[in-house]
Protein backbone atom coordinates (compact mmCIF):
# COMPACT_ATOMS: atom_id res chain seq x y z
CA UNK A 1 26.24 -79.35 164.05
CA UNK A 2 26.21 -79.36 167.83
CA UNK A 3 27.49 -75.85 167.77
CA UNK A 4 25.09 -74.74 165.39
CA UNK A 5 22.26 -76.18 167.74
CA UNK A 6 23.82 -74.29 170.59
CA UNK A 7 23.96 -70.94 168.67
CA UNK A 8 20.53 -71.47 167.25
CA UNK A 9 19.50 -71.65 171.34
CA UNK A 10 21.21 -68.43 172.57
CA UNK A 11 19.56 -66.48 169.57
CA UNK A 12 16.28 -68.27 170.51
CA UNK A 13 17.04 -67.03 174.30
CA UNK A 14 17.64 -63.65 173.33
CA UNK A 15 15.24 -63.11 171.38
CA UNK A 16 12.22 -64.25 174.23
CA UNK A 17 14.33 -61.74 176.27
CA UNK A 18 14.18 -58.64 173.91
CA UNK A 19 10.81 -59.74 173.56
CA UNK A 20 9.88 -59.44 177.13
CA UNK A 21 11.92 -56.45 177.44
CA UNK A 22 9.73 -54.86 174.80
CA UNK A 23 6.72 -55.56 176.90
CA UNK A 24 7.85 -54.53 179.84
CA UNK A 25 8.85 -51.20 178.47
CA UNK A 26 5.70 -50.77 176.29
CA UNK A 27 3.30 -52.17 178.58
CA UNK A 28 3.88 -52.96 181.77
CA UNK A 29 5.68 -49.78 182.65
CA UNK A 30 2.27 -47.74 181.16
CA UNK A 31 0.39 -50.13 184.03
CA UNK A 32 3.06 -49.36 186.91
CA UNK A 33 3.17 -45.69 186.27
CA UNK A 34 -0.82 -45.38 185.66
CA UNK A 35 -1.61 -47.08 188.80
CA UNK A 36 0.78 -44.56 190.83
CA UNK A 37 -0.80 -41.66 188.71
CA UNK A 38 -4.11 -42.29 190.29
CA UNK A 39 -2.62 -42.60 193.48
CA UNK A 40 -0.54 -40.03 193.51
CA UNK A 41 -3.75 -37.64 192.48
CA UNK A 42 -6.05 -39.14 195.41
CA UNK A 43 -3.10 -37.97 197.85
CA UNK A 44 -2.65 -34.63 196.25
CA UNK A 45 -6.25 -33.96 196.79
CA UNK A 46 -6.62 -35.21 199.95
CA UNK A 47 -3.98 -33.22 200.98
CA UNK A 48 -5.15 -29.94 199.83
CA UNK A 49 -8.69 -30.72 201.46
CA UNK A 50 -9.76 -32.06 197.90
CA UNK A 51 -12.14 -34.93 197.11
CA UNK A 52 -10.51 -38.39 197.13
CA UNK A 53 -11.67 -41.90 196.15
CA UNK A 54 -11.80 -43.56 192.66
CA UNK A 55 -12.97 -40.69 190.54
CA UNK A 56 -9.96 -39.09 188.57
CA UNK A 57 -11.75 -35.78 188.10
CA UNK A 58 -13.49 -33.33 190.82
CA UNK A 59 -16.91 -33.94 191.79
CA UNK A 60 -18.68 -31.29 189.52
CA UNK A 61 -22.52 -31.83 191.05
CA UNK A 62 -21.04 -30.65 194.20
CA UNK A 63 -19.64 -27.01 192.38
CA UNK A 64 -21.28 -23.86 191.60
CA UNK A 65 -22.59 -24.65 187.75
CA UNK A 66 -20.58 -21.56 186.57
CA UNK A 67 -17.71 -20.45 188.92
CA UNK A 68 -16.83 -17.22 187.96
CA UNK A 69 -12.95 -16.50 186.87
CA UNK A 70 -11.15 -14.13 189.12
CA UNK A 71 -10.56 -10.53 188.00
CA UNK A 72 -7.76 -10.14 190.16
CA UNK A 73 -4.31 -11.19 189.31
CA UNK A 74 -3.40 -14.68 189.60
CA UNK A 75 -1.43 -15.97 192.90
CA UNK A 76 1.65 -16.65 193.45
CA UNK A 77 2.06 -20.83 193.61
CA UNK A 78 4.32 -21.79 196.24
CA UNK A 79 7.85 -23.03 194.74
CA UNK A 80 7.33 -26.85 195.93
CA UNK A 81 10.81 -28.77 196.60
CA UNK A 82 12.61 -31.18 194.13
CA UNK A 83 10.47 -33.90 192.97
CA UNK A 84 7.91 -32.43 195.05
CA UNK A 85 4.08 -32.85 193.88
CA UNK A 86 2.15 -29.43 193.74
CA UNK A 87 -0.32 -29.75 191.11
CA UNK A 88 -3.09 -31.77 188.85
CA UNK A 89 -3.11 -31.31 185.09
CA UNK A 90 -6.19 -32.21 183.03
CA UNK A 91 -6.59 -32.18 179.62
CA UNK A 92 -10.30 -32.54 178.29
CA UNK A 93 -9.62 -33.22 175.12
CA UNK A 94 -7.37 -36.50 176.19
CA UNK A 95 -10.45 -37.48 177.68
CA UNK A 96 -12.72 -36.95 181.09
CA UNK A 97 -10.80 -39.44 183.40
CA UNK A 98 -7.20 -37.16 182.60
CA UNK A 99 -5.67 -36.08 185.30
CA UNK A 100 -2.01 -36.35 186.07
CA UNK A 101 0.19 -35.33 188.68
CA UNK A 102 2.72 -32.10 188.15
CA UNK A 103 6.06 -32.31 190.14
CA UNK A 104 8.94 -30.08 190.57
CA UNK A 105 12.12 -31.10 188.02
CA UNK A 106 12.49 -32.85 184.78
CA UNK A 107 14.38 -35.74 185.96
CA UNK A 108 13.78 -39.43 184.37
CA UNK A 109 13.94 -41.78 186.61
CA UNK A 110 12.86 -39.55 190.08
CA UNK A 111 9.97 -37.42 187.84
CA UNK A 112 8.81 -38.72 184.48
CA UNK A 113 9.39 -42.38 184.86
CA UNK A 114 6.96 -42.09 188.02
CA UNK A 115 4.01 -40.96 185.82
CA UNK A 116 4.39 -37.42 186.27
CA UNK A 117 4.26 -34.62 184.42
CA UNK A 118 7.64 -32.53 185.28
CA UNK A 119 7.95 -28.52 185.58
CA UNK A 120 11.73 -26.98 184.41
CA UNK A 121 13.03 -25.59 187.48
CA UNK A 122 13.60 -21.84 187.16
CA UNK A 123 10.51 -21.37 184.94
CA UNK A 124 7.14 -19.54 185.76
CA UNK A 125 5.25 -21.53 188.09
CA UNK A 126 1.13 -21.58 186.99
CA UNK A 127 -0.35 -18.83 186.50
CA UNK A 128 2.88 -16.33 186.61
CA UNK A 129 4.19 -14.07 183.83
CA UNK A 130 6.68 -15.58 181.64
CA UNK A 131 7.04 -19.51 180.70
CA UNK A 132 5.54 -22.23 182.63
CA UNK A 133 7.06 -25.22 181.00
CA UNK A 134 6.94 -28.84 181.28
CA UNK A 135 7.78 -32.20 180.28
CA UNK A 136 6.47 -35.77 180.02
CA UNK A 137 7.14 -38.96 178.24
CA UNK A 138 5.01 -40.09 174.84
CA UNK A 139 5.43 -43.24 175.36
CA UNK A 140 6.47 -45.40 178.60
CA UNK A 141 6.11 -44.90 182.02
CA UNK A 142 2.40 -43.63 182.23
CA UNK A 143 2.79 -41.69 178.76
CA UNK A 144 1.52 -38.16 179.95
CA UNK A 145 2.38 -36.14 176.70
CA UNK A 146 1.20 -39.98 174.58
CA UNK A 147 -1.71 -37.53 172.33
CA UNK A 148 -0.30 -34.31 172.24
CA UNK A 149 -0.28 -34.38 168.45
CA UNK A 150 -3.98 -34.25 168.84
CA UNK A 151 -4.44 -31.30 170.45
CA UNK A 152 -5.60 -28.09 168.59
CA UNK A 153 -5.75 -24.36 169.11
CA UNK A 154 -8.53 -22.84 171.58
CA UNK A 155 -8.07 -26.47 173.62
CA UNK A 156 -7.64 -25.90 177.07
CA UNK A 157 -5.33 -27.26 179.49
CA UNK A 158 -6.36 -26.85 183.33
CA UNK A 159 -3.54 -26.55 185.93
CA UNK A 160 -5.41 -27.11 189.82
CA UNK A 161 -2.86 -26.14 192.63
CA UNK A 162 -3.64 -25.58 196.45
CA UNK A 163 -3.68 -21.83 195.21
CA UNK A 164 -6.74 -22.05 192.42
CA UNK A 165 -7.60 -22.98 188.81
CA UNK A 166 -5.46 -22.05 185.92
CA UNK A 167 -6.96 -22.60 182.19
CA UNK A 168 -4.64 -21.89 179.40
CA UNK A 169 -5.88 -22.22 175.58
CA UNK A 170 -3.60 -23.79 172.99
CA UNK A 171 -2.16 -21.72 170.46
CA UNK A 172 0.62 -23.61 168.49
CA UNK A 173 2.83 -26.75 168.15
CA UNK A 174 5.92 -27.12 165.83
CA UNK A 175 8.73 -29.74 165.59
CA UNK A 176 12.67 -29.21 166.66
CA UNK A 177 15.43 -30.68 167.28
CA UNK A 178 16.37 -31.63 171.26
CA UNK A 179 19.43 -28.53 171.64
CA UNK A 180 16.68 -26.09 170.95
CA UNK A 181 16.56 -25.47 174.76
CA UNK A 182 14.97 -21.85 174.20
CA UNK A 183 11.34 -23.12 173.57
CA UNK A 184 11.21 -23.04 177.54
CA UNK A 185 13.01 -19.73 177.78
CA UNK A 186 10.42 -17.26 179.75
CA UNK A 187 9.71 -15.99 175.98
CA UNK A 188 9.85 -18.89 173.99
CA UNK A 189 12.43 -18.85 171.00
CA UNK A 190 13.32 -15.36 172.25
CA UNK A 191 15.82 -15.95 175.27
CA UNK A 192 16.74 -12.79 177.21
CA UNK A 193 13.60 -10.98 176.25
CA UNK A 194 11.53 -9.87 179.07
CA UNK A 195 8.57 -11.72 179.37
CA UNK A 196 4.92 -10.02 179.49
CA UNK A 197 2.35 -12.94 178.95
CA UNK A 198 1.71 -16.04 180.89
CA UNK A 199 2.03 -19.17 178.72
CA UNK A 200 2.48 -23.22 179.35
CA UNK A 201 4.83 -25.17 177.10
CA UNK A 202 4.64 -28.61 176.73
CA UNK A 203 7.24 -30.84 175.70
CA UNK A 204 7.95 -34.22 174.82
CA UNK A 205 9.85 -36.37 172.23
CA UNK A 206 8.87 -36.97 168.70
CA UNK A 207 8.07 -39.51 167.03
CA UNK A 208 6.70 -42.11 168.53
CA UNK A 209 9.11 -44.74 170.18
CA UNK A 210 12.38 -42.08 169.23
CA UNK A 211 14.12 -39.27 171.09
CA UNK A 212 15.10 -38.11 167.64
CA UNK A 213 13.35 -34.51 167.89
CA UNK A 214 10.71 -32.93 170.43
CA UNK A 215 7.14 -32.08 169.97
CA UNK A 216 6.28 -28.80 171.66
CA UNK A 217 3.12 -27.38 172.42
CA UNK A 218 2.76 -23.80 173.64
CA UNK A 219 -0.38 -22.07 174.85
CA UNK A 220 -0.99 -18.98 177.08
CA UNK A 221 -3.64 -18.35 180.46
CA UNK A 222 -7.03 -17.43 179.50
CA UNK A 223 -8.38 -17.11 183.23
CA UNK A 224 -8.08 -18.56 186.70
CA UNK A 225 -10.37 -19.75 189.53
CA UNK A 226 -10.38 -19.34 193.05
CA UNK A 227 -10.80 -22.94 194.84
CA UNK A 228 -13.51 -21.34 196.80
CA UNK A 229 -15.90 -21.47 193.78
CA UNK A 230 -15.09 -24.75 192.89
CA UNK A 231 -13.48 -26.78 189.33
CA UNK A 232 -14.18 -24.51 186.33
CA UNK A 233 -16.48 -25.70 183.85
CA UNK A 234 -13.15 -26.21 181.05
CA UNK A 235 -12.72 -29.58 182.32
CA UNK A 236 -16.00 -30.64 181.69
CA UNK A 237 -15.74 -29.19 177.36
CA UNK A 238 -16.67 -30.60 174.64
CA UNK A 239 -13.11 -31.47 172.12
């Protein structure tokens, strides 16, 4: 009986332990990461001359009420450096207060698990001709990519860099399976074709709580926006 007890004890233990485990990785990890997120953003801004404090979006009252996009070509982003933090992504229809910090790689624990939203090295950087693909977790860590299910074609997703304003528009999302590596080939699903368009990939896995598969997201660069004239009125639409 006393070994019974004693077994019944170190199932009791381990079970408080996955338990806690559970809400550190489903909870506490979200608070972590969204805490650096905003952080991370302030600096960003601040060091590109943006505004800083509390707010997670750019003070609109402060912009021209209609910037006007650029008919020129867009810029050339600078490549940043591994890990490196080079841009803000906001997605209106996740909400006003989105904004979340774009660094250079893909890796877990040095990118994504930091809140980040991650750029494939050797794709197009914002705004260029072929691929600009990312990554971010769906759950965890700050949960970037959490509502990408909900997003539908025509959405727009805003990339700000120290160079300007990129808007892309959504145009699809389908389902594979994680060796399908060519979804962030410069012409998605086509690898080795030359690319002509300038599109934005999002990935992430799917479902919920698995790594089973991976949700991707493609859309392609609508217009861009000098930082002169201020944030474009995209972040401010209606879902």
């Amino acid at each position: 009986m006393r070994a019974v007890g004693v077994a019944g004890e170190v199932m009791l233990t381990l079970g408080v332990l996955v338990a806690l485990f559970v809400v550190w990785q489903l909870w506490w990890t979200d608070v972590v990461a969204g805490r650096q997120q905003e952080a991370t953003v302030e600096q960003f801004r601040a060091s590109i001359g943006g505004a800083t404090g509390r707010e997670t979006q750019p003070d609109l009252s402060v912009a021209p009420e209609n910037p006007a996009p650029s008919d020129q070509p867009p810029p050339a982003v600078t490549p940043p450096g591994a890990t490196d933090v080079f841009g803000i992504v906001y997605v209106p229809r996740w909400g006003e207060d989105y904004a979340v910090p774009l660094a250079e790689g893909v890796e877990v624990a040095t990118v994504l698990n930091e809140g980040n939203i991650g750029h494939y090295p050797e794709t197009a950087m914002p705004g260029g001709v072929g691929n600009f693909a990312t990554a971010a977790h769906r759950q965890s860590f700050g949960a970037a990519y959490r509502h990408v299910e909900e997003l539908r074609p025509g959405d727009p997703i805003v990339v700000e860099t120290a160079e300007g304003w990129f808007v892309y528009r959504v145009t699809e999302d389908y389902i594979v399976t994680p060796d399908r590596v060519d979804v962030v080939a410069p012409v998605p699903g086509q690898p080795g074709v030359e690319p002509t368009r300038r599109l934005i990939t999002l990935t992430t896995c799917h479902p919920l709580y698995s790594a089973a598969q991976r949700w991707i997201t493609h859309g392609e660069l609508t217009e861009w926006y000098p930082r002169a004239g201020g944030a474009p009125a995209q972040l401010m639409e209606e879902p």
